[in-house]
C-alpha atoms as a PDB file:
ATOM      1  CA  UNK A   1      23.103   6.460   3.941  1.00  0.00           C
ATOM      2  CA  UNK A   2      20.634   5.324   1.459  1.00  0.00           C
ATOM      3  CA  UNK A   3      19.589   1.604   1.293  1.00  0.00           C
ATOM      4  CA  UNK A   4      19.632  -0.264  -1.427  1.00  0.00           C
ATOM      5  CA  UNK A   5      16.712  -2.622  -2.678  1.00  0.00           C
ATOM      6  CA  UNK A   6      17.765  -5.723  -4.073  1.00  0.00           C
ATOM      7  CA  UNK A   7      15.896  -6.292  -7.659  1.00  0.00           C
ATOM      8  CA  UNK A   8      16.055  -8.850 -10.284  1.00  0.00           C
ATOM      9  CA  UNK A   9      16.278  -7.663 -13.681  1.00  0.00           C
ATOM     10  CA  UNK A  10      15.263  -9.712 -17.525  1.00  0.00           C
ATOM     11  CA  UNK A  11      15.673  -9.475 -20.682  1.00  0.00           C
ATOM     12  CA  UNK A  12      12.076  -9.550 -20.885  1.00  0.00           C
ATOM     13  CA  UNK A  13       9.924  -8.246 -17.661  1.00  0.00           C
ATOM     14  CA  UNK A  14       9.081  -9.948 -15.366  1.00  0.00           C
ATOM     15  CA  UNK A  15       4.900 -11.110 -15.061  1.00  0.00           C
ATOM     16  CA  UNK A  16       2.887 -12.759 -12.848  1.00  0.00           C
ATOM     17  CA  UNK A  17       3.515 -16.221 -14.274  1.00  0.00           C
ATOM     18  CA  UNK A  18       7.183 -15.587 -13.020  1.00  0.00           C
ATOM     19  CA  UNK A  19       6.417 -14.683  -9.771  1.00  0.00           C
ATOM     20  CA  UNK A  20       4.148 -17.682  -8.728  1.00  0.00           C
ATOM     21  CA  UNK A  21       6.901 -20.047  -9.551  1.00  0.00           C
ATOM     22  CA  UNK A  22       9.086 -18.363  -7.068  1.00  0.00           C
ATOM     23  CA  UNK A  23      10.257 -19.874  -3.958  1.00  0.00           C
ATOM     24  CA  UNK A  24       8.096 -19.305  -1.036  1.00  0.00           C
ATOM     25  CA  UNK A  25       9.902 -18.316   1.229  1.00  0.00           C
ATOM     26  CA  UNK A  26      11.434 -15.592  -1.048  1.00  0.00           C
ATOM     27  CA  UNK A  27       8.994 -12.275  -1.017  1.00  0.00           C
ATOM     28  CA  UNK A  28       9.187  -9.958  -4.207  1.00  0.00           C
ATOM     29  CA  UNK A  29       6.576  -7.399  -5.627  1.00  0.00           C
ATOM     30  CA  UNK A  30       6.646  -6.368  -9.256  1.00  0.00           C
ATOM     31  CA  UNK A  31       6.528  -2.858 -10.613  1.00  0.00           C
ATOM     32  CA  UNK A  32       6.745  -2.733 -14.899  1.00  0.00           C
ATOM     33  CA  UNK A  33       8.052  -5.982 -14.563  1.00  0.00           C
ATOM     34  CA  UNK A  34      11.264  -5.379 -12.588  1.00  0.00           C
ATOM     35  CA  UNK A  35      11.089  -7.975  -9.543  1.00  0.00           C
ATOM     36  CA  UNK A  36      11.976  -5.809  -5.897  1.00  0.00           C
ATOM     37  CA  UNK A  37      13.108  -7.860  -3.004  1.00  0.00           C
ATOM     38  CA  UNK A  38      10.645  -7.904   0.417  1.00  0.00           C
ATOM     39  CA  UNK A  39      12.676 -10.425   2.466  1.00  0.00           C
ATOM     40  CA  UNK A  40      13.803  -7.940   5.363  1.00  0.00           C
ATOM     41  CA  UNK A  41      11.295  -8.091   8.526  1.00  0.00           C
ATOM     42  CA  UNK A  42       9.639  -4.964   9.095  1.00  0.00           C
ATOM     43  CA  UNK A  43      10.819  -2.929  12.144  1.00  0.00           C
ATOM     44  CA  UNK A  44       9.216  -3.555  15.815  1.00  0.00           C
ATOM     45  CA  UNK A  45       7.692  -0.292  15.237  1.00  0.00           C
ATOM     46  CA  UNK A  46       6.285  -0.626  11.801  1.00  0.00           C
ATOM     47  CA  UNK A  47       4.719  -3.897  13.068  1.00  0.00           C
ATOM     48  CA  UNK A  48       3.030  -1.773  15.800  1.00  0.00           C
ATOM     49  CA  UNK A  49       1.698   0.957  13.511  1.00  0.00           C
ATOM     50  CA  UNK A  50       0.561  -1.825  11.286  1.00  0.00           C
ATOM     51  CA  UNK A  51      -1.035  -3.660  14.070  1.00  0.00           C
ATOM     52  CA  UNK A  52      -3.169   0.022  15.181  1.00  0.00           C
ATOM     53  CA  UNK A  53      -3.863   0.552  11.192  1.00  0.00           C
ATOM     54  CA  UNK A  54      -5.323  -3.190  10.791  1.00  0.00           C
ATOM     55  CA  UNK A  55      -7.185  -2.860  13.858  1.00  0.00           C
ATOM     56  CA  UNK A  56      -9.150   0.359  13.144  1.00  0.00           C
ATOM     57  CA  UNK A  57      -9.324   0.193   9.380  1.00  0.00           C
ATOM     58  CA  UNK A  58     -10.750  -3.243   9.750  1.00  0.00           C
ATOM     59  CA  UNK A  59     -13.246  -2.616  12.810  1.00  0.00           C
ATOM     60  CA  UNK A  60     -14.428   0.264  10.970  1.00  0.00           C
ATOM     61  CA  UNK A  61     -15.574  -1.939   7.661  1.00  0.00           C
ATOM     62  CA  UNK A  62     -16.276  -4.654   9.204  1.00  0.00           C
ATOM     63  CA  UNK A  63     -20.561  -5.777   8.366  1.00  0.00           C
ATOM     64  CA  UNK A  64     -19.943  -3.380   5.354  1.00  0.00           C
ATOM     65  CA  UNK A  65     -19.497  -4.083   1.540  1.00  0.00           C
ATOM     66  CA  UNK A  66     -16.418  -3.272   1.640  1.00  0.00           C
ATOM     67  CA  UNK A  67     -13.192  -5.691   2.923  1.00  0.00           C
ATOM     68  CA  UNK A  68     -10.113  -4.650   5.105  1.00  0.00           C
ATOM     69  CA  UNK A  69      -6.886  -7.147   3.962  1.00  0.00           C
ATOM     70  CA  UNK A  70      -3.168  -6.363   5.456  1.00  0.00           C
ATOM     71  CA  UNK A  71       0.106  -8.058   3.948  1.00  0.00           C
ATOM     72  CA  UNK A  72       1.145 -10.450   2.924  1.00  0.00           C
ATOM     73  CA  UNK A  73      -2.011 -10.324   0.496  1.00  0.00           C
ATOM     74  CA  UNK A  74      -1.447 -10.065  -3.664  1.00  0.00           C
ATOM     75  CA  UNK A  75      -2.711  -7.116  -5.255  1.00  0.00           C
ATOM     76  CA  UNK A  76      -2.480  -7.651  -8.906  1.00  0.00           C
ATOM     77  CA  UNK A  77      -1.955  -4.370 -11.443  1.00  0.00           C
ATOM     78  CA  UNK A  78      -2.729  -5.312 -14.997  1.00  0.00           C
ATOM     79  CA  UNK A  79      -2.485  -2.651 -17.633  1.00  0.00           C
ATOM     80  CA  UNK A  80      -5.238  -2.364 -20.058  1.00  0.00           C
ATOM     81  CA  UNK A  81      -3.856  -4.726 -22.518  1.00  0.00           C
ATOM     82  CA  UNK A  82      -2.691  -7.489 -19.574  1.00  0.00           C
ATOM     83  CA  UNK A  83      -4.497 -10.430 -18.350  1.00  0.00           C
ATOM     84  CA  UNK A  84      -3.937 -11.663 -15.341  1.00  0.00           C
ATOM     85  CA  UNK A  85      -0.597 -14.099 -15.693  1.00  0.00           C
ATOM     86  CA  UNK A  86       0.909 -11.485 -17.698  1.00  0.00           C
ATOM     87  CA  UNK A  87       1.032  -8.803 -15.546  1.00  0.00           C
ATOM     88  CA  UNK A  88       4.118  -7.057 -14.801  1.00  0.00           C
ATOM     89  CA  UNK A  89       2.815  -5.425 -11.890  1.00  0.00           C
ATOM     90  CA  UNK A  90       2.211  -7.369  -8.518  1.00  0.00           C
ATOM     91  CA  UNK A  91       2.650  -5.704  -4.934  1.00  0.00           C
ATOM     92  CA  UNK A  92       1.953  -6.381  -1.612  1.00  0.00           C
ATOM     93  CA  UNK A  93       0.811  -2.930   0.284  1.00  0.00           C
ATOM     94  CA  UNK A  94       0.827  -3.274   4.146  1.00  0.00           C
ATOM     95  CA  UNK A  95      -3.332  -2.585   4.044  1.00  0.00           C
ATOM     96  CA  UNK A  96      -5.884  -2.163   1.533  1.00  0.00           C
ATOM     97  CA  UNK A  97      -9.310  -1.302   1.279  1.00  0.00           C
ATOM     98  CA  UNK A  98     -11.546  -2.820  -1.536  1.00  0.00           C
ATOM     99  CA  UNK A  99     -15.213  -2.042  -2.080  1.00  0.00           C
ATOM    100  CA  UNK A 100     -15.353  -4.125  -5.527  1.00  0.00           C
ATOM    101  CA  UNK A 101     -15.935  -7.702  -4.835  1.00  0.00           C
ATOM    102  CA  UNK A 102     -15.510  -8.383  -8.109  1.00  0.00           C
ATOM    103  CA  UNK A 103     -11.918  -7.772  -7.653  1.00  0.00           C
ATOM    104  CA  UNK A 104     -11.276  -9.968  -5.024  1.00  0.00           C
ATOM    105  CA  UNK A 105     -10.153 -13.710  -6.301  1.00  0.00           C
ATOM    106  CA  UNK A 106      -8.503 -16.506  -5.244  1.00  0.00           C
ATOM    107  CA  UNK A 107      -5.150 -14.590  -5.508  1.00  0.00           C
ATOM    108  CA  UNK A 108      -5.579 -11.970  -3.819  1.00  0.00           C
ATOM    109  CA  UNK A 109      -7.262  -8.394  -5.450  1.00  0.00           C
ATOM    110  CA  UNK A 110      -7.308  -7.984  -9.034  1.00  0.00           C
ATOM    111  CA  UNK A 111      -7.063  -4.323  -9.569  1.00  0.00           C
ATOM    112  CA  UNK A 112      -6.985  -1.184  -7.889  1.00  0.00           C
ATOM    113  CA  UNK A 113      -8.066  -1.290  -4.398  1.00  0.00           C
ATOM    114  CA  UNK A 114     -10.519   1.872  -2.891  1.00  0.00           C
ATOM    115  CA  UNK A 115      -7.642   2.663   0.021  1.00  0.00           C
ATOM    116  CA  UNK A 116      -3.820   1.552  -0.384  1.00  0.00           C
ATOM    117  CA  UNK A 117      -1.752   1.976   3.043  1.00  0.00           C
ATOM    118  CA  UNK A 118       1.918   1.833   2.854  1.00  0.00           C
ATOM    119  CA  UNK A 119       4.030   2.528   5.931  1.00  0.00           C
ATOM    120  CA  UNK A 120       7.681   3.271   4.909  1.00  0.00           C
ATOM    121  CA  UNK A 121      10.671   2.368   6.390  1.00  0.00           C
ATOM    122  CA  UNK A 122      14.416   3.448   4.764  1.00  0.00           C
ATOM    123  CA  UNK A 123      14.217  -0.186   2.871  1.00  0.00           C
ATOM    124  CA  UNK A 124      11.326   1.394   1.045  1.00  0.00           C
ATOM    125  CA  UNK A 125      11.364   4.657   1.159  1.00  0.00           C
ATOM    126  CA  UNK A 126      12.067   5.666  -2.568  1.00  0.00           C
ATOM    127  CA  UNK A 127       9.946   2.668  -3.676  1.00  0.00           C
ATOM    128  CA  UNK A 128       6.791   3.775  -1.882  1.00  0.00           C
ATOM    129  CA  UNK A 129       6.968   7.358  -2.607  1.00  0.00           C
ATOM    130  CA  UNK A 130       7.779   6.948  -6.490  1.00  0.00           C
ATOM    131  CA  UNK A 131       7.449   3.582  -8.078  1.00  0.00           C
ATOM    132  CA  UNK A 132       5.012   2.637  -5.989  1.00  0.00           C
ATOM    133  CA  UNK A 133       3.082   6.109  -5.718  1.00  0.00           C
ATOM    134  CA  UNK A 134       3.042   6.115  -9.867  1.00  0.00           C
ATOM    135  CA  UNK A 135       1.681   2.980 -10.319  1.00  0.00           C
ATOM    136  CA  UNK A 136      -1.147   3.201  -7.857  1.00  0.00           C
ATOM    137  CA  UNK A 137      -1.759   6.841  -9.564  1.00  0.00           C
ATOM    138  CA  UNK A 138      -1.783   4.910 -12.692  1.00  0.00           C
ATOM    139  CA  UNK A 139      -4.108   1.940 -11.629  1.00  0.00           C
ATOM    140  CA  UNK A 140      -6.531   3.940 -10.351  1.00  0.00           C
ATOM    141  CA  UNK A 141      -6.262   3.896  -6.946  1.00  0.00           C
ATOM    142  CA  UNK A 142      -9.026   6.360  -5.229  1.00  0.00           C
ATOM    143  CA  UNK A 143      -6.672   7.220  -1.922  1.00  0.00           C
ATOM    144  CA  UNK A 144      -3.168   6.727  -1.207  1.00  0.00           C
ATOM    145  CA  UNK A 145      -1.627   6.804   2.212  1.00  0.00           C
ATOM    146  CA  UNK A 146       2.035   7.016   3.100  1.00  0.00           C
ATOM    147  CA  UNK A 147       2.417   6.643   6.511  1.00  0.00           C
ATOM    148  CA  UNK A 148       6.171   8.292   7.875  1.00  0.00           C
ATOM    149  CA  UNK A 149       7.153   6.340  11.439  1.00  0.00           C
ATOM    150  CA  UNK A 150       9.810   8.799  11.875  1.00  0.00           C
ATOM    151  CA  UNK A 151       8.188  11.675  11.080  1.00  0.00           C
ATOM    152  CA  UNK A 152       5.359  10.688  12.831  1.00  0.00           C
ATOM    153  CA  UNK A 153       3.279  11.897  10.004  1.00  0.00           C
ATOM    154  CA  UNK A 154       0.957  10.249   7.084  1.00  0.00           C
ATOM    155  CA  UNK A 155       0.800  12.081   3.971  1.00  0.00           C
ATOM    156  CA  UNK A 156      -2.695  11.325   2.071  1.00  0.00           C
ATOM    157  CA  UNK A 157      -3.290  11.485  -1.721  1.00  0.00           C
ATOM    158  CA  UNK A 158      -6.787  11.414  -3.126  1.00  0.00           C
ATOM    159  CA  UNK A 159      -7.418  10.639  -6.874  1.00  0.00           C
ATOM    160  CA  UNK A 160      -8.664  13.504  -8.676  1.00  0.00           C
ATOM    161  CA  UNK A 161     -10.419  14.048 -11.792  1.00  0.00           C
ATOM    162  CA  UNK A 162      -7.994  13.938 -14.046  1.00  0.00           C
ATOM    163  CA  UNK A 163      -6.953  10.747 -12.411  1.00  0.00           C
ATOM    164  CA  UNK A 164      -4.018  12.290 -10.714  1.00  0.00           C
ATOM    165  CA  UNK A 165      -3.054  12.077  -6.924  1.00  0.00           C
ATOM    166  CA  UNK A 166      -2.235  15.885  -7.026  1.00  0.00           C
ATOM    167  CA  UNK A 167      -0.941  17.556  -3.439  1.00  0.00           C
ATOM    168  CA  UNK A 168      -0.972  14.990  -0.695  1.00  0.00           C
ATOM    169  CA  UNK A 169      -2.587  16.449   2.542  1.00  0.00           C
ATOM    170  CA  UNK A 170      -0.046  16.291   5.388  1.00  0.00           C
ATOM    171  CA  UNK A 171      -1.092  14.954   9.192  1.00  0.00           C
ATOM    172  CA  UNK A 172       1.771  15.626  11.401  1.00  0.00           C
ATOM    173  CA  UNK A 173       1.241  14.039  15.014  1.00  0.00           C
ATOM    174  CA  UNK A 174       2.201  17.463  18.011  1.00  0.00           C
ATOM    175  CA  UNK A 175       2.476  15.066  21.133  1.00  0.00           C
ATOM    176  CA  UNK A 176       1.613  18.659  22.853  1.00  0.00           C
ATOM    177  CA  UNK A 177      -2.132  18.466  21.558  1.00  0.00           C
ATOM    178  CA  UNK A 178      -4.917  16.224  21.819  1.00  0.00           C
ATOM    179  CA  UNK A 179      -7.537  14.673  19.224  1.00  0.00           C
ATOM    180  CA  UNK A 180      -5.365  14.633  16.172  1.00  0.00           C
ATOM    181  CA  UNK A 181      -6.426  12.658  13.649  1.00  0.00           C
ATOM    182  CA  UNK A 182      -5.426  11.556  10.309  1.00  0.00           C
ATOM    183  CA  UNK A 183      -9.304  11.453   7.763  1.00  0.00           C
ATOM    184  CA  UNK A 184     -10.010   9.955   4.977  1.00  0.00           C
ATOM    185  CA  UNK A 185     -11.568  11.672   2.361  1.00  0.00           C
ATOM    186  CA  UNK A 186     -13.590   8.839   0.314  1.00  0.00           C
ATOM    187  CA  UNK A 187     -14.762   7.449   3.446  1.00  0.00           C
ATOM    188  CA  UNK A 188     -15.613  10.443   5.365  1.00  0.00           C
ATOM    189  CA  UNK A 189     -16.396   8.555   8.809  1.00  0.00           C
ATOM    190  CA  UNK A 190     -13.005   7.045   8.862  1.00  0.00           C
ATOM    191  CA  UNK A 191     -10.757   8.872  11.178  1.00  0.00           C
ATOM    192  CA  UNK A 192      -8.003   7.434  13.014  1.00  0.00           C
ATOM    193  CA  UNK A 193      -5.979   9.496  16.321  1.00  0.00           C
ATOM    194  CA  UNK A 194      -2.670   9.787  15.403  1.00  0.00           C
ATOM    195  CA  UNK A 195      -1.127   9.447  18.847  1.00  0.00           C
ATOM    196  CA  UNK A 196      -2.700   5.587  18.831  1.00  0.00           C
ATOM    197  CA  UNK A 197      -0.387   5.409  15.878  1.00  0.00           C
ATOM    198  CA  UNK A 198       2.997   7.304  16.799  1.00  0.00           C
ATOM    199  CA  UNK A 199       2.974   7.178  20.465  1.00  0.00           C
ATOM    200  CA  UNK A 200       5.623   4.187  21.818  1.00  0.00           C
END
């Protein structure tokens, strides 16, 4: 059965200036201005994938330029035209990687991070794989992960020239072989076993 995301919907859509005046214990993201709702905990599982991912991403960038940051942490999509408060895009990916310090400020990252992680569950399924997956296309993002918990599987998308993801590469975790590893492809050193990841 397929699970519905509560959103909030306006007139006129929804910015950045909107979504800091939010309640805080409420979570949303925004994506073209229409507000999705975060508040359901991740699964025990996600958390422990996440955990791994946060882990190794961050060890492996840590003493370099480049800065490892897991949600809850504001990553801030203006279109070309948008300054920051008006914004209509504002979400909160379970790990990013961003090489630009001028990006990072006091809110969080202000444009497209180098590496955006997203671990789906069936709360966020459709939003990771298509609003989400657009918008990062559309940003700029250099490499998009989408990492599957039941399918034990993370499907990687690498920006290409003409700025689009094109086919993701598929790393599906055989708990019959050893030294399987999902790669990424803008940072060539970073490689990460996929049974540390699925195996519970």
């Amino acid at each position: 059965m397929p699970v519905t995301i509560a959103i909030k919907r306006s007139e006129l859509p929804f910015t950045y200036r909107d979504y800091v005046s939010w309640p805080d214990d409420e979570r949303w993201e925004l994506i073209d201005g229409v507000a999705y709702d975060m508040c359901a905990a991740p699964s025990r599982y996600h958390q422990d994938i996440s955990m791994v991912l946060s882990r190794r991403i961050g060890d492996f960038f840590f003493g370099k330029p480049c800065r490892a940051y897991h949600a809850p942490f504001d990553v801030i999509l203006p279109d070309e035209d948008e300054g920051l408060e008006d914004s209509v895009n504002v979400v909160q990916p379970d790990l990013v990687v961003i090489c630009d310090e001028r990006k990072l400020v006091r809110q969080g990252c202000l444009g497209p991070p180098d590496l955006v992680v997203e671990i789906i569950s069936p709360y966020t399924s459709q939003k990771d794989q298509k609003e989400k997956f657009e918008l990062y296309e559309r940003a700029g993002v250099r490499e998009y992960w989408i990492v599957h918990p039941g399918d034990r599987a993370v499907a990687a998308y690498v920006r290409g020239a003409d700025g689009k993801f094109g086919i993701g590469k598929i790393f599906e975790w055989d708990d019959r072989k050893e030294g399987q590893t999902v790669d990424s492809s803008i940072f060539p050193e970073l490689s990460i076993e996929l049974r540390e990841l699925f195996e519970r």
